[in-house]
C-alpha atoms as a PDB file:
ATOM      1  CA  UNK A   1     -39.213  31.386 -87.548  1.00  0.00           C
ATOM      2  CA  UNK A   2     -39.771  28.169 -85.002  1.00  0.00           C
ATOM      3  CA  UNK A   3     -40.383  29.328 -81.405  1.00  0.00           C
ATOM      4  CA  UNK A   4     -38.945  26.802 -78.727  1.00  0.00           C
ATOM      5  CA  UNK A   5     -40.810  26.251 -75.776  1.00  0.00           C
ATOM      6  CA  UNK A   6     -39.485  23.390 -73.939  1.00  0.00           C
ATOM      7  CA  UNK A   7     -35.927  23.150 -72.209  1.00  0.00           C
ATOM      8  CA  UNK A   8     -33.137  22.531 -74.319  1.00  0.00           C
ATOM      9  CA  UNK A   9     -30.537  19.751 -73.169  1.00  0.00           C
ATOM     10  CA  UNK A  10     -27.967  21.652 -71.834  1.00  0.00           C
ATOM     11  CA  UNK A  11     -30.917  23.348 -69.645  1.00  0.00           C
ATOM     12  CA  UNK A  12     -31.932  20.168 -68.832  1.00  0.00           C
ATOM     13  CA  UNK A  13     -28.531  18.423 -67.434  1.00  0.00           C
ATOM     14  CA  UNK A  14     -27.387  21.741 -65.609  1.00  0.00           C
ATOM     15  CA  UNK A  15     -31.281  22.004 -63.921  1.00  0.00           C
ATOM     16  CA  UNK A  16     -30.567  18.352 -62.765  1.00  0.00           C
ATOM     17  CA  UNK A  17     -26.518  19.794 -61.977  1.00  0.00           C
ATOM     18  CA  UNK A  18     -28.000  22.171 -59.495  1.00  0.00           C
ATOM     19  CA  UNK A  19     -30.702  19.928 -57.754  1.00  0.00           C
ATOM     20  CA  UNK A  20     -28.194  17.387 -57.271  1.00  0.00           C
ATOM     21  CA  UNK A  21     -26.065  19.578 -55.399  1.00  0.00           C
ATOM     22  CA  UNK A  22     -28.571  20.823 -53.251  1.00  0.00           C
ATOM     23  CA  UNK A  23     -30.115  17.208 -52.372  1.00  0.00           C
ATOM     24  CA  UNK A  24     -26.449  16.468 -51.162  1.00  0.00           C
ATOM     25  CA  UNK A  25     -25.680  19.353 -49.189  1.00  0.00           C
ATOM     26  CA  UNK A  26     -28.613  18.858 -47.782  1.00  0.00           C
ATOM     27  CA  UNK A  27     -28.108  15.026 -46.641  1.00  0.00           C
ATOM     28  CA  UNK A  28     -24.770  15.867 -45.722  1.00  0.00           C
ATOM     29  CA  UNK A  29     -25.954  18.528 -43.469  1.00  0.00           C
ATOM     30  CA  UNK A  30     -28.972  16.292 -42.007  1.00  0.00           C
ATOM     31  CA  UNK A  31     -26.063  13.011 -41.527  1.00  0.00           C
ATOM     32  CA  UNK A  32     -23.966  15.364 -39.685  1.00  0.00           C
ATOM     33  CA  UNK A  33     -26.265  16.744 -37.223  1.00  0.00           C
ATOM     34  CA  UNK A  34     -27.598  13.064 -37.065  1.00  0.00           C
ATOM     35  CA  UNK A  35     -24.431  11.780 -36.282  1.00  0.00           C
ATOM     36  CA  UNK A  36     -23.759  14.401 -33.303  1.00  0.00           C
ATOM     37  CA  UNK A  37     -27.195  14.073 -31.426  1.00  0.00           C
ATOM     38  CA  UNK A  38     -25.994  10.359 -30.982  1.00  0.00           C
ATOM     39  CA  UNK A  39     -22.622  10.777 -29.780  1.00  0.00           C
ATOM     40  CA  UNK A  40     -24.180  13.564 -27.191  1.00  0.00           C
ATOM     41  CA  UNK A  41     -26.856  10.744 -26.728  1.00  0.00           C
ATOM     42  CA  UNK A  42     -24.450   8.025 -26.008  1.00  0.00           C
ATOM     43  CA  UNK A  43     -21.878  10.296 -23.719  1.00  0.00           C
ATOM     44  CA  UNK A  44     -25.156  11.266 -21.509  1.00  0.00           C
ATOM     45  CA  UNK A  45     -25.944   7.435 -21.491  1.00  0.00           C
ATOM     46  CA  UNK A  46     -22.549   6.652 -20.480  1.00  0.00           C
ATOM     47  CA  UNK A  47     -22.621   9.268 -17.815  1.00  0.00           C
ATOM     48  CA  UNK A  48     -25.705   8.370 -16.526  1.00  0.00           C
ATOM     49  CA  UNK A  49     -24.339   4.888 -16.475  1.00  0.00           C
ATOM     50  CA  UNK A  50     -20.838   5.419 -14.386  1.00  0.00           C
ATOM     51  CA  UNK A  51     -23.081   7.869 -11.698  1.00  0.00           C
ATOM     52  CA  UNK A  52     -25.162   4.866 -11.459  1.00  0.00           C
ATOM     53  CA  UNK A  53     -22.382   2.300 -11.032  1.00  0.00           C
ATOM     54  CA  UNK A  54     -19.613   3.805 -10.120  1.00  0.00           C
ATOM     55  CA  UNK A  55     -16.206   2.669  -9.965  1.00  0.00           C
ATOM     56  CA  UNK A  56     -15.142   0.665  -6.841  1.00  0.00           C
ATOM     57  CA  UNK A  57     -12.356   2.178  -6.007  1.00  0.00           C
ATOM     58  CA  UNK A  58      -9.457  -0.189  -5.171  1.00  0.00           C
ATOM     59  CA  UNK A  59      -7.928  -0.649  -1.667  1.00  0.00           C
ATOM     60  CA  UNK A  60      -3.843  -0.661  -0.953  1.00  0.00           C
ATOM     61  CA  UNK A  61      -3.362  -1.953   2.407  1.00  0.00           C
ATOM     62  CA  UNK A  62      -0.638   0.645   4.100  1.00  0.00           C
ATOM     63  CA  UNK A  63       2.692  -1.061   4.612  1.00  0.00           C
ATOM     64  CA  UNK A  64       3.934   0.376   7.831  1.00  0.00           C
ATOM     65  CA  UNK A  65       7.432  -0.468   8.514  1.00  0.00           C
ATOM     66  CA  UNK A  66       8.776  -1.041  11.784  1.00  0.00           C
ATOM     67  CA  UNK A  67      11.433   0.789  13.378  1.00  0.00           C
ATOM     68  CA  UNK A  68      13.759  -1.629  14.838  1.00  0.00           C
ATOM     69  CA  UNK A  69      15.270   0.901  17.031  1.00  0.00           C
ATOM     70  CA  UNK A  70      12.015   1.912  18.325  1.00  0.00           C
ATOM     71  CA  UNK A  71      12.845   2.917  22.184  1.00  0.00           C
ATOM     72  CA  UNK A  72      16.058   3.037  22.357  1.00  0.00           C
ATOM     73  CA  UNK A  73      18.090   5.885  23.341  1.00  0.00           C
ATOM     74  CA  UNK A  74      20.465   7.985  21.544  1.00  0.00           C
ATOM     75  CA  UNK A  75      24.005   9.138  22.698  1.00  0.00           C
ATOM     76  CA  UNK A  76      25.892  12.193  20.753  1.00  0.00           C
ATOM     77  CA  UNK A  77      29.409  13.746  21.625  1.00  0.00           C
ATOM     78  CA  UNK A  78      30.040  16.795  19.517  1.00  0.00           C
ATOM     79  CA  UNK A  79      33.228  16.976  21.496  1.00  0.00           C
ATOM     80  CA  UNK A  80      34.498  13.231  20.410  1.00  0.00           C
ATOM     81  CA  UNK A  81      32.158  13.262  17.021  1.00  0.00           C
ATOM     82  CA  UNK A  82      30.484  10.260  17.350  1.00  0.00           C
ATOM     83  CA  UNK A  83      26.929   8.547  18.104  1.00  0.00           C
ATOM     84  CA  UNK A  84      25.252   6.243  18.394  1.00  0.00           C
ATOM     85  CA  UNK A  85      21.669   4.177  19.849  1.00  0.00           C
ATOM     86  CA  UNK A  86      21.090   1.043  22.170  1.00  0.00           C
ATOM     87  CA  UNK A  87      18.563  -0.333  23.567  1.00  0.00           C
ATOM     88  CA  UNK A  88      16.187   1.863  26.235  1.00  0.00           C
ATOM     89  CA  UNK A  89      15.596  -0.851  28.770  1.00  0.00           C
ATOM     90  CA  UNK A  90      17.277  -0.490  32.227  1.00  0.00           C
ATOM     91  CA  UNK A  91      19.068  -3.893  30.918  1.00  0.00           C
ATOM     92  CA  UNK A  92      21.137  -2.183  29.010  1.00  0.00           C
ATOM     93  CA  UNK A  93      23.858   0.874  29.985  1.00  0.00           C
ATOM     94  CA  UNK A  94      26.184   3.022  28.160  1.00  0.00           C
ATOM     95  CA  UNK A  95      28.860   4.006  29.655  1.00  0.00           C
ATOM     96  CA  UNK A  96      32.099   6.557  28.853  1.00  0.00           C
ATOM     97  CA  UNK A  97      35.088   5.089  30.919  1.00  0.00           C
ATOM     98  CA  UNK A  98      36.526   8.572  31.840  1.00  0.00           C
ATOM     99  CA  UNK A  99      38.524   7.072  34.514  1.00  0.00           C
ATOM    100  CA  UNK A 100      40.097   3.964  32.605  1.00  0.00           C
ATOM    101  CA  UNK A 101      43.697   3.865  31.751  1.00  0.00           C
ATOM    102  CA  UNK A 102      44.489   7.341  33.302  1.00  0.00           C
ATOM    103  CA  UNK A 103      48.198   7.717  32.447  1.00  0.00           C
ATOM    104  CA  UNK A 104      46.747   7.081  28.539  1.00  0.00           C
ATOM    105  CA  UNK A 105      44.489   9.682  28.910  1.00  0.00           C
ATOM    106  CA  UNK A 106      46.402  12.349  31.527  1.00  0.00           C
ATOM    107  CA  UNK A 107      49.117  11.969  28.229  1.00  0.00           C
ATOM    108  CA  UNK A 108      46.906  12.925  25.953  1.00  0.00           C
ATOM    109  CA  UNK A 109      46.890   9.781  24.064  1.00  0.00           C
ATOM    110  CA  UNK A 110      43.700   7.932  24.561  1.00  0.00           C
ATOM    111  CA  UNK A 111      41.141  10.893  24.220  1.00  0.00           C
ATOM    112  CA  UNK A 112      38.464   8.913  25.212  1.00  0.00           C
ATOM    113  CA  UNK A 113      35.992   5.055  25.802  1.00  0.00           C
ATOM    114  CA  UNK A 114      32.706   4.402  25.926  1.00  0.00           C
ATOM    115  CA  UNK A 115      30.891   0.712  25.972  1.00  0.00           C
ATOM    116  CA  UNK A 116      27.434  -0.598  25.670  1.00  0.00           C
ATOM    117  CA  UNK A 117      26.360  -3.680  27.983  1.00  0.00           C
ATOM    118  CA  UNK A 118      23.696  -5.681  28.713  1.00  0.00           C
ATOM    119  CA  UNK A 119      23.496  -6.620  32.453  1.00  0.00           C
ATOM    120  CA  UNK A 120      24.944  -5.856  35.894  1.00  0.00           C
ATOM    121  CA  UNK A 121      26.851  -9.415  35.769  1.00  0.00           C
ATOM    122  CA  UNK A 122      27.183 -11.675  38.612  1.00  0.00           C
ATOM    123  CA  UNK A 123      29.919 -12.029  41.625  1.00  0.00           C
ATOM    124  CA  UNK A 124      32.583 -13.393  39.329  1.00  0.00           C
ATOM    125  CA  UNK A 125      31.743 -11.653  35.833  1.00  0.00           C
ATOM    126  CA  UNK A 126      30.923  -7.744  35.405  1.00  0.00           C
ATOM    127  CA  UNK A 127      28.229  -6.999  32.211  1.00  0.00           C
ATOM    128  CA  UNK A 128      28.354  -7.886  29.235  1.00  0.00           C
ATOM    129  CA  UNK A 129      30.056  -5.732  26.944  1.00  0.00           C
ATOM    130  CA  UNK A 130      28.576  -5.740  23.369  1.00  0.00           C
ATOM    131  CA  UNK A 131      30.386  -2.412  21.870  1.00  0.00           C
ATOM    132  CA  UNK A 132      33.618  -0.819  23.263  1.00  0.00           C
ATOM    133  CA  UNK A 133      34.888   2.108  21.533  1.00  0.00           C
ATOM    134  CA  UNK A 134      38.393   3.332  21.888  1.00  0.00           C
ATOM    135  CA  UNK A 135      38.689   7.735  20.818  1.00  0.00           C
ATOM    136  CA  UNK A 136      43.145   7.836  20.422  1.00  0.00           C
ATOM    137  CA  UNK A 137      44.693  10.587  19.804  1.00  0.00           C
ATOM    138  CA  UNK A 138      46.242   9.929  15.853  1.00  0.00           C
ATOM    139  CA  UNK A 139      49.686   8.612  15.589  1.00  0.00           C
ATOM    140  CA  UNK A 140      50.006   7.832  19.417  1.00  0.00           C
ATOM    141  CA  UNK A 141      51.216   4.993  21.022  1.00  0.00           C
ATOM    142  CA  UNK A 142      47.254   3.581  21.641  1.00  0.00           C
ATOM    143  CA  UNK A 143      46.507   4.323  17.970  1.00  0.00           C
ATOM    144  CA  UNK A 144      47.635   0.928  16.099  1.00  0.00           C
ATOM    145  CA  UNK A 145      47.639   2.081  12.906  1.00  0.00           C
ATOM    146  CA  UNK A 146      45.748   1.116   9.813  1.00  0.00           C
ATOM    147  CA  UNK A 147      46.817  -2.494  10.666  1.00  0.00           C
ATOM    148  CA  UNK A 148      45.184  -2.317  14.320  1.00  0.00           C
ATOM    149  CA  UNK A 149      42.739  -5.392  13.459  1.00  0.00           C
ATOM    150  CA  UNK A 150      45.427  -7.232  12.011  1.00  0.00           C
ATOM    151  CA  UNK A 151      47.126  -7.287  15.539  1.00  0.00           C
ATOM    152  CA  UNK A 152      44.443  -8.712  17.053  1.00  0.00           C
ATOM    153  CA  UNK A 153      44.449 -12.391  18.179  1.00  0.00           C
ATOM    154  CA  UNK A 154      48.033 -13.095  17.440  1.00  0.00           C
ATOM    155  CA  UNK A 155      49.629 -16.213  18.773  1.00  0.00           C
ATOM    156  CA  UNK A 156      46.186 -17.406  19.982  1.00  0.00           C
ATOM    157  CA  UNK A 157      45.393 -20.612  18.675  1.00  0.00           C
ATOM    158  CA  UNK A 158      41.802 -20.231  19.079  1.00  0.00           C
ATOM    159  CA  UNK A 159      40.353 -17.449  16.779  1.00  0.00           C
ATOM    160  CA  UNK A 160      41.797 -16.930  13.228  1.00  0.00           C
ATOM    161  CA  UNK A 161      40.975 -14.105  10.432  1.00  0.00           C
ATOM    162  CA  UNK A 162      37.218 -14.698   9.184  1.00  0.00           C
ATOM    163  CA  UNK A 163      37.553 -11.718   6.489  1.00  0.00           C
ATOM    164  CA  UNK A 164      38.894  -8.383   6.311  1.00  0.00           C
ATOM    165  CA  UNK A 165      37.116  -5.642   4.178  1.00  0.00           C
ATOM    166  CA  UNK A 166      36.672  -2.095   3.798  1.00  0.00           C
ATOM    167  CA  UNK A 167      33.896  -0.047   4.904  1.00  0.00           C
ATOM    168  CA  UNK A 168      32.715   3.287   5.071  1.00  0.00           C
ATOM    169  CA  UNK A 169      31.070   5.067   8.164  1.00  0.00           C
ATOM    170  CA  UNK A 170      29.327   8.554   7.310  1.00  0.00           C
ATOM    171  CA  UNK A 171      31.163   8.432   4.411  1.00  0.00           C
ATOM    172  CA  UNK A 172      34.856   8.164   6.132  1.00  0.00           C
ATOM    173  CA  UNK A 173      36.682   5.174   5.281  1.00  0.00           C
ATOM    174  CA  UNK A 174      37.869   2.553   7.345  1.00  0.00           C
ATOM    175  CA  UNK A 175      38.723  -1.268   7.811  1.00  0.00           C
ATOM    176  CA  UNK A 176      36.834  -4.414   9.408  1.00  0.00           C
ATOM    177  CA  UNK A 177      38.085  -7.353  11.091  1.00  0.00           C
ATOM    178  CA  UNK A 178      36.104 -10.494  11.443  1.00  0.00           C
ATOM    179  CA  UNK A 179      37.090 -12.945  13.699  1.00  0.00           C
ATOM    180  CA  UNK A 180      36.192 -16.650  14.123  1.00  0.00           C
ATOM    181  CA  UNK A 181      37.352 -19.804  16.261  1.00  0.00           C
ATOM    182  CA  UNK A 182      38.347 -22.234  14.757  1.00  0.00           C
ATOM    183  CA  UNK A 183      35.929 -25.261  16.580  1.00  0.00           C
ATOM    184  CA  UNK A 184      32.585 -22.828  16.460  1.00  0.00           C
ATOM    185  CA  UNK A 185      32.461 -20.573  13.308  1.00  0.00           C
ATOM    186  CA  UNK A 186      29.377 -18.377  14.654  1.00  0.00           C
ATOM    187  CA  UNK A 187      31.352 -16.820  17.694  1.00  0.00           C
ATOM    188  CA  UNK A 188      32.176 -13.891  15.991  1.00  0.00           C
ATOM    189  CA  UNK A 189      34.162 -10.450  17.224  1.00  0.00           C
ATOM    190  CA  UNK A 190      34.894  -8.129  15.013  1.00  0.00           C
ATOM    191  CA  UNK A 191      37.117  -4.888  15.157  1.00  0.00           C
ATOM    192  CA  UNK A 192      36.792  -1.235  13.291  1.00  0.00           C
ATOM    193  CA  UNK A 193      38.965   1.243  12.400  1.00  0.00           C
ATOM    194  CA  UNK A 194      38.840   5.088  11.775  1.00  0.00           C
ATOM    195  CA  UNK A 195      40.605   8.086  11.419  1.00  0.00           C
ATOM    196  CA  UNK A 196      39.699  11.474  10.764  1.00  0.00           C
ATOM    197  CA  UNK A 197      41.808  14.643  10.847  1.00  0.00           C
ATOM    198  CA  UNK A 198      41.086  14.610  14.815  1.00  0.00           C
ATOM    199  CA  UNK A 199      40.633  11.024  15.861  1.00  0.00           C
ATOM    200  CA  UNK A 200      41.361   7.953  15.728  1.00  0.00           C
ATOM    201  CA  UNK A 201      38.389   4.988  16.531  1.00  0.00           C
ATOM    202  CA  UNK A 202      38.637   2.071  17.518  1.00  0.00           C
ATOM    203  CA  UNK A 203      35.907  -0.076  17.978  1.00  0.00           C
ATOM    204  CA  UNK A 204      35.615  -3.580  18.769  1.00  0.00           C
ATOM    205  CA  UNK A 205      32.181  -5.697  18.759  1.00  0.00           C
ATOM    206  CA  UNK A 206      31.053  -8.919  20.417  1.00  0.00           C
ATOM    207  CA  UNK A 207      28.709 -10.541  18.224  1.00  0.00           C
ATOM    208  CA  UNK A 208      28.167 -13.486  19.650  1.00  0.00           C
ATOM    209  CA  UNK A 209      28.011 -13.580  23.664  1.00  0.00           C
ATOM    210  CA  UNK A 210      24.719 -15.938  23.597  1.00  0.00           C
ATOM    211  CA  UNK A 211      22.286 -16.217  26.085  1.00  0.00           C
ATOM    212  CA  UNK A 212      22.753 -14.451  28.818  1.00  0.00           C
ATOM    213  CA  UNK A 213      19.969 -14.168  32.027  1.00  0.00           C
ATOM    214  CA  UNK A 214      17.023 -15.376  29.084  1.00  0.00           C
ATOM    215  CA  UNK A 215      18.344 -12.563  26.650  1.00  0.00           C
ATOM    216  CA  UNK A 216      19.745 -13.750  23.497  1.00  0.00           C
ATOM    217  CA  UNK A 217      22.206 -11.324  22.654  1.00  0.00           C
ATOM    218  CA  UNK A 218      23.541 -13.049  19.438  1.00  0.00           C
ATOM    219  CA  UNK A 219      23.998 -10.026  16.320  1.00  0.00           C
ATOM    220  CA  UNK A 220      23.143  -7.692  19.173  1.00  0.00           C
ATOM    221  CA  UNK A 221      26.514  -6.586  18.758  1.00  0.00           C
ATOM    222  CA  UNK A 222      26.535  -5.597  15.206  1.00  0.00           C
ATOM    223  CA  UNK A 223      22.907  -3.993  15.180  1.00  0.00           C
ATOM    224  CA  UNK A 224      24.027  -1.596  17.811  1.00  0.00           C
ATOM    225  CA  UNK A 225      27.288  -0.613  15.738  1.00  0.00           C
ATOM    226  CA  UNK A 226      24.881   0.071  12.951  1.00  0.00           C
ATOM    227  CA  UNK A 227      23.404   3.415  14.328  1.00  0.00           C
ATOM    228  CA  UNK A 228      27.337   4.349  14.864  1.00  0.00           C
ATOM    229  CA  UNK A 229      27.754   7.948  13.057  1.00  0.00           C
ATOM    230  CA  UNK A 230      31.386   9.338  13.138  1.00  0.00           C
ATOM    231  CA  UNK A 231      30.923  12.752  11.574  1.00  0.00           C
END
């Protein structure tokens, strides 16, 4: 009988099976741990590099707005439920007319006025009144109605209806009245009405008085009847 002493082929291809196996896993295994020593090698680099040269950081200049009621003063009637602000300056005065129109007010019909004006006037002319605001008892005699504004100015051949819109104050609703002259269309007075379950307001503005002692007082008017609150 022959004795064989060499490999036989099938020995042969699954020797050379096995070693290639092993010679991958074992290149796999060195790539891999090859590959992650140079990513932590590149992240330390990258470190490194930002603690060296870091970031400017960038600069938003701060955009401070003004207050353009800054020092003026504030007046509040709980009892009448209304405020408002004008300016702080001994200039200016605000004033509630507790003695005007005293049979009005001893009836019970006009509740209560108040005015903002500029000045102390001269012999022939008192201040100028910017704001005037009219507290009526509802459904009196000094109350107007919704159609107060449209009252004003009739038969006068000078001012005429600019517009007539409706606003909001505090969230009550109301009406505005702009009026112009005819021959100068930036003398402006406007009117306001409001009505709550307690009061009526009436409120009439002079936007356009001019110059008056160096002082232009020209949309003075309105900017003071925008810090009005009716609540």
């Amino acid at each position: 009988m022959r004795k064989n002493y060499g490999f036989t082929i099938v020995e042969t291809i699954l020797i050379l099976v096995i070693v290639g196996i092993l010679g991958g896993t074992g290149w796999y295994v060195w790539n891999a741990s090859s590959k992650t020593n140079n990513t932590y090698d590149t992240a330390n680099q990258v470190a490194s590099s930002s603690n060296k040269y870091p970031k400017s950081q960038a600069t938003t200049p701060s955009t401070q707005k003004t207050d353009p009621y800054a020092g003026w003063k504030t007046y509040s009637s709980k009892t009448y439920g209304f405020g408002l602000k004008y300016p702080g300056d001994n200039t200016w005065s605000f004033s509630l007319n507790e003695t005007a129109d005293s049979p009005a007010r001893n009836a019970g019909n006009l509740v209560d006025a108040a005015s903002v004006s500029y000045g102390s006037g001269s012999i022939n002319a008192g201040p100028s009144t910017l704001v005037s605001i009219q507290v009526v008892k509802p459904g009196s005699d000094y109350d107007g109605g919704s159609e107060w504004g449209d009252k004003q100015f009739k038969g006068n051949n000078l001012y005429t209806l600019y517009s007539k819109s409706s606003v909001k104050n505090n969230g009550l609703s109301g009406t505005r009245w702009e009026y112009r002259p005819k021959d100068n269309q930036s003398d402006i007075v406007i009117y306001y009405y409001f009505q709550n379950s307690k009061f009526t307001y009436k409120i009439t503005v002079d936007n356009s008085l001019g110059t008056v002692n160096g002082t232009n007082l020209n949309g003075m008017g309105e900017k003071i009847y925008d810090t009005l609150n009716i609540n």
